[in-house]
N, C-alpha and C. Protein backbone atom coordinates (compact mmCIF):
# COMPACT_ATOMS: atom_id res chain seq x y z
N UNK A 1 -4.92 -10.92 46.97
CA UNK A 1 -4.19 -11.25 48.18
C UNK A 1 -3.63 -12.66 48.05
N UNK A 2 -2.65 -13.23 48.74
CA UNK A 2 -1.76 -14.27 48.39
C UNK A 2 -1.56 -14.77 49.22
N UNK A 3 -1.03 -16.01 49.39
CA UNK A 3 -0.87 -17.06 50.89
C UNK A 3 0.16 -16.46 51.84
N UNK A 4 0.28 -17.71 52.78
CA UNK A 4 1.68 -17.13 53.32
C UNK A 4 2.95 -17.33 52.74
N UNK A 5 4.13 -17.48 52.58
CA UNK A 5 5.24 -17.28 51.69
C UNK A 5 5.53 -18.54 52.54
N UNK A 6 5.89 -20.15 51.44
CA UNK A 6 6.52 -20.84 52.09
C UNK A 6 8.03 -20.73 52.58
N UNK A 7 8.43 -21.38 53.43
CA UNK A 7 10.04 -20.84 53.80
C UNK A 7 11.33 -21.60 52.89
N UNK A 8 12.34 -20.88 52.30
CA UNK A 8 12.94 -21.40 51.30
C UNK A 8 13.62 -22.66 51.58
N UNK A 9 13.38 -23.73 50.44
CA UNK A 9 13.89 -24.98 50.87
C UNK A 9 15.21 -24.99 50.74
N UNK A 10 15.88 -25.06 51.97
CA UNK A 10 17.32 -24.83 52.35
C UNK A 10 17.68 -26.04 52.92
N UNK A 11 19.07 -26.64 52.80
CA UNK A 11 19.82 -27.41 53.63
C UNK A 11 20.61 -26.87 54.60
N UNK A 12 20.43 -26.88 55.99
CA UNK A 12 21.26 -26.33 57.22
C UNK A 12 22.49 -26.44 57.02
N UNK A 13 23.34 -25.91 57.38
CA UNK A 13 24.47 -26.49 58.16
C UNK A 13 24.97 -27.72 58.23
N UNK A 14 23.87 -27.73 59.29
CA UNK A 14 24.25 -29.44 59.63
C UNK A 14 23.99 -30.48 59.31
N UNK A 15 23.03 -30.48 57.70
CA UNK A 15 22.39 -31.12 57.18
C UNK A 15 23.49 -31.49 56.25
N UNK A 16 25.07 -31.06 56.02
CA UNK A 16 25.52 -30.96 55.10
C UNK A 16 27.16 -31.86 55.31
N UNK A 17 27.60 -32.14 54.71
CA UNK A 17 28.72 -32.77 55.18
C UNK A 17 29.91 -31.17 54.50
N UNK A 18 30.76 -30.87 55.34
CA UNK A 18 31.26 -29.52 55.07
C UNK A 18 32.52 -29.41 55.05
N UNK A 19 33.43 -30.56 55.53
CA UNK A 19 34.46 -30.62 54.83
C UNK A 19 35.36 -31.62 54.53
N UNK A 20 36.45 -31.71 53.88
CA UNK A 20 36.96 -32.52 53.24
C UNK A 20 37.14 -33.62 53.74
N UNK A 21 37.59 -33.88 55.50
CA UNK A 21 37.54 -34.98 56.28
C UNK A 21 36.32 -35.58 56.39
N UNK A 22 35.17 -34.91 56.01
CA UNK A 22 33.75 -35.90 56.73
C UNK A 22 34.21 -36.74 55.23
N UNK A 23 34.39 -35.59 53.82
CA UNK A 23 34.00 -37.00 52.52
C UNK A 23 34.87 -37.76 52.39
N UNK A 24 35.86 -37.63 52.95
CA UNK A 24 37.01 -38.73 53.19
C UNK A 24 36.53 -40.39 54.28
N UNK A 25 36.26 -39.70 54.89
CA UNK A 25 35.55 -40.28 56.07
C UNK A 25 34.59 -41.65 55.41
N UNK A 26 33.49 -40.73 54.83
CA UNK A 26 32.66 -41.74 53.97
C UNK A 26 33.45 -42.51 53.26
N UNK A 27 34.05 -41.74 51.71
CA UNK A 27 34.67 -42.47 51.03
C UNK A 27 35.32 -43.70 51.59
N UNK A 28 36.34 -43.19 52.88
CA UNK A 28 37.10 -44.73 53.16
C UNK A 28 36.28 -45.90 53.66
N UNK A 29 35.77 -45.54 54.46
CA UNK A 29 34.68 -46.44 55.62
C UNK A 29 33.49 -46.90 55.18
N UNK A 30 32.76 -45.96 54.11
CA UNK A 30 31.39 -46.22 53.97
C UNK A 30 31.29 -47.13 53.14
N UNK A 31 29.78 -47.62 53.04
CA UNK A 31 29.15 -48.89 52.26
C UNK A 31 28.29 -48.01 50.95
N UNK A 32 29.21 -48.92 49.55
CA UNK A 32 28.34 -48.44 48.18
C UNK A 32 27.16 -49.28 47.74
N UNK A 33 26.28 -48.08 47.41
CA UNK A 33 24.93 -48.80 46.69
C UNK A 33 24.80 -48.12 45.21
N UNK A 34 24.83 -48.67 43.81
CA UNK A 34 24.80 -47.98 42.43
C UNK A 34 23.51 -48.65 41.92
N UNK A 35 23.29 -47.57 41.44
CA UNK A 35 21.80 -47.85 40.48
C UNK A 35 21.83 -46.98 39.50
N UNK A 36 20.75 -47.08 38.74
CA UNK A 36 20.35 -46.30 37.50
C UNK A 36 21.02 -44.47 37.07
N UNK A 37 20.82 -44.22 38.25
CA UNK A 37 20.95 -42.21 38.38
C UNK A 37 21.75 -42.35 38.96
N UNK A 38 22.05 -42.79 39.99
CA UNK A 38 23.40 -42.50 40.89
C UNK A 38 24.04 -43.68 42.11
N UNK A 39 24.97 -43.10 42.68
CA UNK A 39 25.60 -43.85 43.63
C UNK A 39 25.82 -43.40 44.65
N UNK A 40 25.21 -44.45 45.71
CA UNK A 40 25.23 -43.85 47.55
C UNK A 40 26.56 -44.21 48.09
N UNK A 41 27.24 -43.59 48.52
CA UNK A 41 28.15 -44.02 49.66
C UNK A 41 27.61 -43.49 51.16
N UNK A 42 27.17 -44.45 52.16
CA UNK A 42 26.58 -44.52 53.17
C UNK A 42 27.84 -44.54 54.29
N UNK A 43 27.61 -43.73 55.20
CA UNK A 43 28.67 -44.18 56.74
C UNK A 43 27.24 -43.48 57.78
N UNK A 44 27.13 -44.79 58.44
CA UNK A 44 26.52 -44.47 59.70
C UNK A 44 27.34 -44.30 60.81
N UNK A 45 27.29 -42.93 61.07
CA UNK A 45 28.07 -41.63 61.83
C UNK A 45 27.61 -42.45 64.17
N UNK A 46 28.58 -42.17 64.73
CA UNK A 46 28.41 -42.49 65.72
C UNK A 46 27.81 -41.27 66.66
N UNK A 47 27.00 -41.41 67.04
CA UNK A 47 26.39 -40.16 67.90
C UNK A 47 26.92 -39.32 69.39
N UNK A 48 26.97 -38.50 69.33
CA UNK A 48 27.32 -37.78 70.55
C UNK A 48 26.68 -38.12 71.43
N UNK A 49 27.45 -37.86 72.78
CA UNK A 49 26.36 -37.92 73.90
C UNK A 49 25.57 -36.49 74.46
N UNK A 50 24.36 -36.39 74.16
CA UNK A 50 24.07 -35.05 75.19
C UNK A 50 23.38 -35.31 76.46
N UNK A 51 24.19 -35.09 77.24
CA UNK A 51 23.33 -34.83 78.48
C UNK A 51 22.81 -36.41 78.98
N UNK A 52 23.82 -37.21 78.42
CA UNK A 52 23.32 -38.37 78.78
C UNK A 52 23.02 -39.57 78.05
N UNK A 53 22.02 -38.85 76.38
CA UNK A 53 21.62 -39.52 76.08
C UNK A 53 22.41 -39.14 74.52
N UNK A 54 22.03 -40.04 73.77
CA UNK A 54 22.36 -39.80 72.07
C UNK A 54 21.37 -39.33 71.42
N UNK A 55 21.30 -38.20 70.66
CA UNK A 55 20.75 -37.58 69.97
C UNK A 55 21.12 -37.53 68.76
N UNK A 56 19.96 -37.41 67.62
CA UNK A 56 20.71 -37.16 65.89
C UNK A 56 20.24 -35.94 65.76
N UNK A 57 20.93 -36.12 64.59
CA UNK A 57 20.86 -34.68 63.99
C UNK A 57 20.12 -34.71 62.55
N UNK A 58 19.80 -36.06 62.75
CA UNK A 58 19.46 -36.49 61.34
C UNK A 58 20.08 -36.39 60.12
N UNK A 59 19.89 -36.94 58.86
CA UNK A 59 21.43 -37.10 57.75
C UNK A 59 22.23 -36.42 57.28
N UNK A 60 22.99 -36.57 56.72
CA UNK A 60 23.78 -35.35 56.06
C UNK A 60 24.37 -35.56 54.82
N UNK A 61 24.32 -34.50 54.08
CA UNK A 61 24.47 -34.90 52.58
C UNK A 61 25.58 -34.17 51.87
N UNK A 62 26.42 -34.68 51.10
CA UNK A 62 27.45 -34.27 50.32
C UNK A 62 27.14 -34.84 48.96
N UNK A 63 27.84 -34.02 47.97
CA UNK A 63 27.05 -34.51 47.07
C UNK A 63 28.50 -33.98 45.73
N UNK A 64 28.95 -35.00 44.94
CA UNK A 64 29.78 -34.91 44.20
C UNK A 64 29.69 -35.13 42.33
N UNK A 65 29.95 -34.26 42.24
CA UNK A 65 29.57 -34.14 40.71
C UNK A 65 30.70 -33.21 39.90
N UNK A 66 31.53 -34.62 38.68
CA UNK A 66 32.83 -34.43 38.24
C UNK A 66 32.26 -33.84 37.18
N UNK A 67 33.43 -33.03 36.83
CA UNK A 67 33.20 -32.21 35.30
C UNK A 67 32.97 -32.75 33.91
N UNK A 68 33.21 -34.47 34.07
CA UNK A 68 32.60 -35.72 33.32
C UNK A 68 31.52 -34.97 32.76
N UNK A 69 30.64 -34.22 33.56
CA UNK A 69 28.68 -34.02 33.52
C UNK A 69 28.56 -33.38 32.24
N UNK A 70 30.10 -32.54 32.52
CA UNK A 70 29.65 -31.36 31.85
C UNK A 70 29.90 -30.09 31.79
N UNK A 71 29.00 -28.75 31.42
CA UNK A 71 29.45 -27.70 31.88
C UNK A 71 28.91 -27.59 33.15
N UNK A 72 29.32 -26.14 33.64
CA UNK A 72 28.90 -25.78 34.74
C UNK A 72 27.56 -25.75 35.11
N UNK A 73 26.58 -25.73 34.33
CA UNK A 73 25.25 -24.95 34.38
C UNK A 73 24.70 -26.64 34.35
N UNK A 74 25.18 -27.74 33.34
CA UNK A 74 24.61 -29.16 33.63
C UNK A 74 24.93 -29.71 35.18
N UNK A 75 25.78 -29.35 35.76
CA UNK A 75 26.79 -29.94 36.82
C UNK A 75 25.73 -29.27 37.79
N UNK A 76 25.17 -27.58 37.88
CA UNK A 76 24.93 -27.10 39.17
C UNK A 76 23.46 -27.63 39.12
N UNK A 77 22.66 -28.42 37.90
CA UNK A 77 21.35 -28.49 37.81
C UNK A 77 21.66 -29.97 38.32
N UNK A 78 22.61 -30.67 38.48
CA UNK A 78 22.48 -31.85 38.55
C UNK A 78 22.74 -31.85 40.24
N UNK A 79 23.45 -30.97 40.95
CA UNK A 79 23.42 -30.83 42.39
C UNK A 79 22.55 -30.35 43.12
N UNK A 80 21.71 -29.31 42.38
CA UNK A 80 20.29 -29.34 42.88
C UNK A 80 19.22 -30.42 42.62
N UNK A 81 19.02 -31.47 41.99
CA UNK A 81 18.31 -31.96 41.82
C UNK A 81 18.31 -33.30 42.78
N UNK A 82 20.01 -33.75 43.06
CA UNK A 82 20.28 -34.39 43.98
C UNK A 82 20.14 -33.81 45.72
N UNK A 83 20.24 -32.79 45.58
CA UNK A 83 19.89 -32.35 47.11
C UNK A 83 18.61 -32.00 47.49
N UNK A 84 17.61 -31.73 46.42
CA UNK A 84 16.27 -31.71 46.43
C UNK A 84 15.89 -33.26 47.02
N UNK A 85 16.64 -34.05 46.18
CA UNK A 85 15.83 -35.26 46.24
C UNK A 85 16.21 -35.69 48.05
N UNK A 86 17.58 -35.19 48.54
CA UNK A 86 17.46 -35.44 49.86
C UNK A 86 16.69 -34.63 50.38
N UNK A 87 16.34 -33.90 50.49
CA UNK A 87 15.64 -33.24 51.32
C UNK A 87 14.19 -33.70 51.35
N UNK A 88 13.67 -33.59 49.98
CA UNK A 88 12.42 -34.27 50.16
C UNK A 88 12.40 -35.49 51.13
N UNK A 89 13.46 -36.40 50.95
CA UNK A 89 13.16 -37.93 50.89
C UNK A 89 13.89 -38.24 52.50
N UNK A 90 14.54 -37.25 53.37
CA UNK A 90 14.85 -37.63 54.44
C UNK A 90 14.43 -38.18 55.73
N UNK A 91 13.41 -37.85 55.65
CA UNK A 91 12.53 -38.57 56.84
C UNK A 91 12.46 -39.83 56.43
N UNK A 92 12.71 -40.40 55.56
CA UNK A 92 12.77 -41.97 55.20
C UNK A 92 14.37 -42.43 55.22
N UNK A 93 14.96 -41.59 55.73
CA UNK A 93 16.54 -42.15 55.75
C UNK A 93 17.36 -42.35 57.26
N UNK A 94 18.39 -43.11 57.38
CA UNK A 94 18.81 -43.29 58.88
C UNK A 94 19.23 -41.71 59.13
N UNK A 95 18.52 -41.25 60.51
CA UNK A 95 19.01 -40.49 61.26
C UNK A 95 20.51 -40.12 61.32
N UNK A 96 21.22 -41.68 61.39
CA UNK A 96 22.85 -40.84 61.82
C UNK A 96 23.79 -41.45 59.89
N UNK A 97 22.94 -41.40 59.06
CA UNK A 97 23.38 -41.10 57.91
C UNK A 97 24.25 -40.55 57.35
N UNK A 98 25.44 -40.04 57.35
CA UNK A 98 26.52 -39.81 56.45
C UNK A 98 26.17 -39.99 54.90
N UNK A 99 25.85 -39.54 53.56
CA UNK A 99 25.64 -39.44 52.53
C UNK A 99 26.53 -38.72 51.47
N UNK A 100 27.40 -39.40 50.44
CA UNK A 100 27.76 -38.97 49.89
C UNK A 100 27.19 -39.53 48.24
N UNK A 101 26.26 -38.45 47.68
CA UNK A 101 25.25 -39.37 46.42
C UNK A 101 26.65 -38.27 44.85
N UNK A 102 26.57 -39.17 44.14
CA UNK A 102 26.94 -39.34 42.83
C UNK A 102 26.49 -39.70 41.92
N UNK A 103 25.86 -38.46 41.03
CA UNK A 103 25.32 -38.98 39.71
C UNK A 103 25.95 -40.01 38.82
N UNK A 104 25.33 -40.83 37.76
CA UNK A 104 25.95 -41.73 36.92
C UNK A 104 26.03 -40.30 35.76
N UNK A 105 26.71 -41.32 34.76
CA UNK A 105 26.63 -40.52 33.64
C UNK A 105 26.01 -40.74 32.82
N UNK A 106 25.61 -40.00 32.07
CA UNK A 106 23.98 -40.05 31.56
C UNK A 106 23.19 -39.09 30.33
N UNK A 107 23.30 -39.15 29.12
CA UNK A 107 22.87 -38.01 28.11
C UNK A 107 22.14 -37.11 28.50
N UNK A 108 20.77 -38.22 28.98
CA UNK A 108 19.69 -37.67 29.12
C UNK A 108 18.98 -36.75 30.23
N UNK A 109 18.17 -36.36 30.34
CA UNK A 109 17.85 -35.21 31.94
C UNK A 109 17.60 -36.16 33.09
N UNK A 110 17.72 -36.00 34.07
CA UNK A 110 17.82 -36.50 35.39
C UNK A 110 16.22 -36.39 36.34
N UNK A 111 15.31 -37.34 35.64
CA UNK A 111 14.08 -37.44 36.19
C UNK A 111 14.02 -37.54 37.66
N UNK A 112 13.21 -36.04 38.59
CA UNK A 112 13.36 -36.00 40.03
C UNK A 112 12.54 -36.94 40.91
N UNK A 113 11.58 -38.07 40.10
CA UNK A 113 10.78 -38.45 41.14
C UNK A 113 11.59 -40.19 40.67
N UNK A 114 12.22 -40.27 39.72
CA UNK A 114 13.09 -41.44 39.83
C UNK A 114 14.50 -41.54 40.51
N UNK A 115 14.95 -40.22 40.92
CA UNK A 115 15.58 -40.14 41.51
C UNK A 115 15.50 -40.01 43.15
N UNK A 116 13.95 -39.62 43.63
CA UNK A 116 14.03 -39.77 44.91
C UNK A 116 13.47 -41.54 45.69
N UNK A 117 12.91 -41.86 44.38
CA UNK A 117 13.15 -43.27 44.74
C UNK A 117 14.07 -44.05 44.79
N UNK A 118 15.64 -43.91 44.04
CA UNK A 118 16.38 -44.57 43.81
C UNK A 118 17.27 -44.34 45.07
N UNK A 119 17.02 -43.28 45.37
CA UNK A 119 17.97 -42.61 46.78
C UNK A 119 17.26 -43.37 48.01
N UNK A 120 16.36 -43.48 48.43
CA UNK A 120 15.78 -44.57 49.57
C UNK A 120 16.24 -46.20 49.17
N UNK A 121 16.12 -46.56 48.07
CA UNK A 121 15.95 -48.04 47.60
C UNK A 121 17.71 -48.27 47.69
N UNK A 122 18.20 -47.17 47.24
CA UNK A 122 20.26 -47.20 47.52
C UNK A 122 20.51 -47.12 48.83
N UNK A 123 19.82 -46.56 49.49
CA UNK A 123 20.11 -46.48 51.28
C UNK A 123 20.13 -47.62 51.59
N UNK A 124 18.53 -48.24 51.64
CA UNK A 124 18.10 -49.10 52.26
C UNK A 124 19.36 -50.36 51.72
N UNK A 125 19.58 -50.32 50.64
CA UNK A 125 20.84 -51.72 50.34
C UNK A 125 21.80 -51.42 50.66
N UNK A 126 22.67 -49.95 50.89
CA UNK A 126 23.56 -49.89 51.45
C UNK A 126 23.94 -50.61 53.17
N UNK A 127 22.57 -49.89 53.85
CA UNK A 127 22.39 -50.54 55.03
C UNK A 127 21.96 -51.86 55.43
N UNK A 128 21.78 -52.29 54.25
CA UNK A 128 21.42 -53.75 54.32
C UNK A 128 22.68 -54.57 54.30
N UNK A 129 23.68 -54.33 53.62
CA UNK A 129 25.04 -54.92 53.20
C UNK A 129 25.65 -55.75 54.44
N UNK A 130 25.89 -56.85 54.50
CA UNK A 130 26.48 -57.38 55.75
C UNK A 130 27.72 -56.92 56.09
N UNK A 131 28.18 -57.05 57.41
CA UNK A 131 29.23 -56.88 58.01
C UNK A 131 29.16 -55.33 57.93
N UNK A 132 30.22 -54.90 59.34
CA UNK A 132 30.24 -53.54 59.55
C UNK A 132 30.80 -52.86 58.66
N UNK A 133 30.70 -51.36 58.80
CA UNK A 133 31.16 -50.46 58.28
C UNK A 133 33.10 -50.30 57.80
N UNK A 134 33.38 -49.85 56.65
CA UNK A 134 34.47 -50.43 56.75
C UNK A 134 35.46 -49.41 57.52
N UNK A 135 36.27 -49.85 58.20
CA UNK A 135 36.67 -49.43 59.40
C UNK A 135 38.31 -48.93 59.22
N UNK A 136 39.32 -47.92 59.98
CA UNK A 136 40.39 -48.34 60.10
C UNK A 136 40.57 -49.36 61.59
N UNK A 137 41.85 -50.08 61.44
CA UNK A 137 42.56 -50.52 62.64
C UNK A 137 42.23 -49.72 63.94
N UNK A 138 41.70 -49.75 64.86
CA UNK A 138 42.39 -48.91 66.17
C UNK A 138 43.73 -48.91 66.18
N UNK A 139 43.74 -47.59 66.75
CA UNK A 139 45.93 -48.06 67.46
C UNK A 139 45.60 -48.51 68.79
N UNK A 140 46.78 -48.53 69.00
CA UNK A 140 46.76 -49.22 70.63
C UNK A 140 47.08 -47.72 71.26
């Protein structure tokens, strides 16, 4: 007889940045952090109002990986390993998080527990970076 069946580790929906305007979004506005394995582009997202109050939804992750990597089969192991590492590592990340992570390039295999450290330690300097987010103009 066997346990209960854990539930498959999935990213929601809304856990996900889903289309081309959110990675635009980041890309223009957000703050970069590069290290060893990869590179954060951070945009802390402005919250809705529900009912009064602001609520998150907690982070959201996009995740980009050029054909630089490789073939297909290096490229799709390298996007799971990066979205593993968010998922594990999100409860240690800002709530209204915007995430767009980018592997470096790299011969060698993509160690997962150096990578979920490098992903908190890239946040945390992203959000550390002075001055706001980079912004467009308002119009009038």
């Amino acid at each position: 007889m066997t346990g209960p069946v854990p539930p498959p580790a999935l990213l929601p929906a809304r856990q996900r940045l889903l289309g081309q305007h959110h990675f635009r979004a980041v890309y223009q506005r957000g703050r970069r952090a590069a290290g060893q394995w990869m590179t954060v582009v951070m945009l802390l997202r402005r919250l809705p109002l529900r009912r009064g109050e602001a609520v998150p939804d907690g982070p959201r992750l996009g995740v980009s990986v050029s054909k630089d990597h490789g073939g297909a089969v290096r490229r799709n192991k390298l996007k799971r390993l990066l979205r593993e590492s968010f998922r594990l590592e999100q409860h240690r990340l800002p709530p209204t998080a915007d995430l767009v992570l980018i592997p470096r390039q790299r011969s060698e295999d993509f160690p997962l527990a150096a990578m979920r450290s490098e992903l908190v330690q890239l946040v945390q300097r992203a959000a550390a970076q002075k001055g706001e987010d980079r912004r467009r103009p308002q119009r009038p």
